[in-house]
Protein backbone atom coordinates (compact mmCIF):
# COMPACT_ATOMS: atom_id res chain seq x y z
CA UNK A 1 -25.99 -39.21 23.36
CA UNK A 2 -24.98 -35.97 24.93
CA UNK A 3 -27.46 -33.91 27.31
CA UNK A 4 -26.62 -30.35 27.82
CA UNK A 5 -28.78 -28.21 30.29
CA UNK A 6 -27.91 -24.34 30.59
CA UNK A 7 -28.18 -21.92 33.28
CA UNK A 8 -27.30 -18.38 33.88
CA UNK A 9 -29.84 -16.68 32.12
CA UNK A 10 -31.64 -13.59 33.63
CA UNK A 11 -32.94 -9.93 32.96
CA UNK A 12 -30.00 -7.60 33.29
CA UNK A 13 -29.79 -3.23 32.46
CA UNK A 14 -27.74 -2.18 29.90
CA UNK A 15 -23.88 -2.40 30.78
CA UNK A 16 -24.33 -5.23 32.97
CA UNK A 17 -22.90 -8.93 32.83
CA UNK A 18 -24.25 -12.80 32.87
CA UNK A 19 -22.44 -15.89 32.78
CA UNK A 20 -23.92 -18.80 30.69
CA UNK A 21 -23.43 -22.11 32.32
CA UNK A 22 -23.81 -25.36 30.08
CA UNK A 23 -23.83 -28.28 32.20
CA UNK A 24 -23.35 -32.09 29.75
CA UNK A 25 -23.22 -35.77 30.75
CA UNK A 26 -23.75 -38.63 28.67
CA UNK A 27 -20.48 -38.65 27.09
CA UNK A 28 -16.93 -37.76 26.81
CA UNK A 29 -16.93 -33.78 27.02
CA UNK A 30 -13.11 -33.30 25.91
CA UNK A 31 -13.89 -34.68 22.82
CA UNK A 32 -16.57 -32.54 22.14
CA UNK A 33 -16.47 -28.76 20.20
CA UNK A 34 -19.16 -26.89 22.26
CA UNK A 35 -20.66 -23.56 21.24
CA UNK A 36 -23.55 -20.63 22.25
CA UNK A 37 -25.84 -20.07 19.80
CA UNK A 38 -28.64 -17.20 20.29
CA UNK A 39 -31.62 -16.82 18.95
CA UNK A 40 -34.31 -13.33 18.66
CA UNK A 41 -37.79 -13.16 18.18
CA UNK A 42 -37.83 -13.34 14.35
CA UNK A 43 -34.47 -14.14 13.17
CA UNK A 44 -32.60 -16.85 12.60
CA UNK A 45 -30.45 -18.47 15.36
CA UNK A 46 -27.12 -17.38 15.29
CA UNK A 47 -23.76 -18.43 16.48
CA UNK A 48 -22.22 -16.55 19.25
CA UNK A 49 -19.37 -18.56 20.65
CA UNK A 50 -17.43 -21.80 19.97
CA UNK A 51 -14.57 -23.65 21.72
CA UNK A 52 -13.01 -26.51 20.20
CA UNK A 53 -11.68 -29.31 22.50
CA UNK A 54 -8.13 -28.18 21.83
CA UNK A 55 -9.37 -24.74 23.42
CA UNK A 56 -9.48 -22.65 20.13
CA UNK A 57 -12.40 -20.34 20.02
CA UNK A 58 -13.85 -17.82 17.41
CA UNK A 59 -16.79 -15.14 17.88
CA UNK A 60 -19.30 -13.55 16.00
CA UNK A 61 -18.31 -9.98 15.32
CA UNK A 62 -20.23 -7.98 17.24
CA UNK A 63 -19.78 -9.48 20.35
CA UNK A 64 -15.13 -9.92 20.28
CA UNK A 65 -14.31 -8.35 22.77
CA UNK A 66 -17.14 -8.39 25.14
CA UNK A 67 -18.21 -12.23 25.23
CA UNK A 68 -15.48 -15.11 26.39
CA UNK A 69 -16.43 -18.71 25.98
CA UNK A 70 -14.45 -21.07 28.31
CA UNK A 71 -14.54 -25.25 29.38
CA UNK A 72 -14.03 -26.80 32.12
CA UNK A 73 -13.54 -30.58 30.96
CA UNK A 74 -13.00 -31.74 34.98
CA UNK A 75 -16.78 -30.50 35.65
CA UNK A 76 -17.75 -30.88 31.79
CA UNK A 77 -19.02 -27.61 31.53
CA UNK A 78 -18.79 -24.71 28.84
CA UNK A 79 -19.69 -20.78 30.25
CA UNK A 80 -19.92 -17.94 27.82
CA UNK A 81 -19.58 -14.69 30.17
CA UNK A 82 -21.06 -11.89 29.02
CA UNK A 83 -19.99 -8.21 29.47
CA UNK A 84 -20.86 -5.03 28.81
CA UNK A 85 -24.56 -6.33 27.71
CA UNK A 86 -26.56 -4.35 25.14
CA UNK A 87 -30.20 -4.71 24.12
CA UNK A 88 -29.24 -5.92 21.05
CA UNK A 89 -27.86 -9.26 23.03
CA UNK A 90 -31.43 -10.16 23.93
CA UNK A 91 -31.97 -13.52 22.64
CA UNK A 92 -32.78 -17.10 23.46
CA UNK A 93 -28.55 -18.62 23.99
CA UNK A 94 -28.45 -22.20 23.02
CA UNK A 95 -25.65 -24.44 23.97
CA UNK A 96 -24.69 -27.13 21.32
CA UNK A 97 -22.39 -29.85 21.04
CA UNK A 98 -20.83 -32.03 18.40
CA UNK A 99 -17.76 -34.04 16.54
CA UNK A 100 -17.51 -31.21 14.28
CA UNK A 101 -15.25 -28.59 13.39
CA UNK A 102 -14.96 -25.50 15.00
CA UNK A 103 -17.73 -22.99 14.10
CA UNK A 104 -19.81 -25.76 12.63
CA UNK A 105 -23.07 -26.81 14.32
CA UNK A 106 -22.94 -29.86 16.46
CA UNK A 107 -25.60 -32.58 16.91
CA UNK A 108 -26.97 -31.85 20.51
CA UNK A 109 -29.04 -28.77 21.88
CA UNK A 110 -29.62 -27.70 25.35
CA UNK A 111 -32.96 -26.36 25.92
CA UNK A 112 -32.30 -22.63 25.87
CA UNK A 113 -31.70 -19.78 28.47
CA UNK A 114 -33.55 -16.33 27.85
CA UNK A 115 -31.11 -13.24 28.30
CA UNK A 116 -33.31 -9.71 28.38
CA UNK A 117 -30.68 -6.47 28.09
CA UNK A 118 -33.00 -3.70 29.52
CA UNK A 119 -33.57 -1.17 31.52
């Protein structure tokens, strides 16, 4: 069993930047791929970020280039940091964890942080 709790979340203007915090226990974290999900009033929930354990990471398309997902295996801890924020980012952001392959969806769930982009 893995728990994952998230921080980080906040209401933030246009332009503006957040750092995700995913915080897990329960089990070996270097063996785990992590990943942000987000998910918007009415649509589906959508991946954002993943890191694999090796440290290979891919992004969803509109957000290369503005979004980094990082680990910490010492503290066992995954951040997505989040730059140049638009409205369009607003969302519930997930953290998830699993055995799997990169970019696929892992068993565990954190609880969800709400981001707000507005000013």
């Amino acid at each position: 069993q893995v728990q994952l709790v998230e921080s980080g979340g906040g209401l933030v203007q246009p332009g503006g930047s957040l750092r995700l915090s995913c915080a897990a226990s329960g089990s070996i974290f270097s063996l785990y791929a992590m990943a942000w999900y987000r998910q918007a009033p009415g649509k589906q929930r959508e991946l954002v970020a993943a890191i694999s354990s090796a440290g290979s990471t891919n992004y969803l398309d509109s957000v290369k280039g503005r979004f980094t997902i990082s680990r910490d295996n010492v503290k066992s801890t995954v951040y997505l940091q989040m730059n140049s924020l638009k409205p369009e980012d607003t969302a519930v952001y997930y953290c998830n964890a699993g055995r799997v392959r990169l970019g696929s969806r892992g068993a565990y769930w954190g609880q969800g942080t709400q981001v707000t982009v507005s000013s």
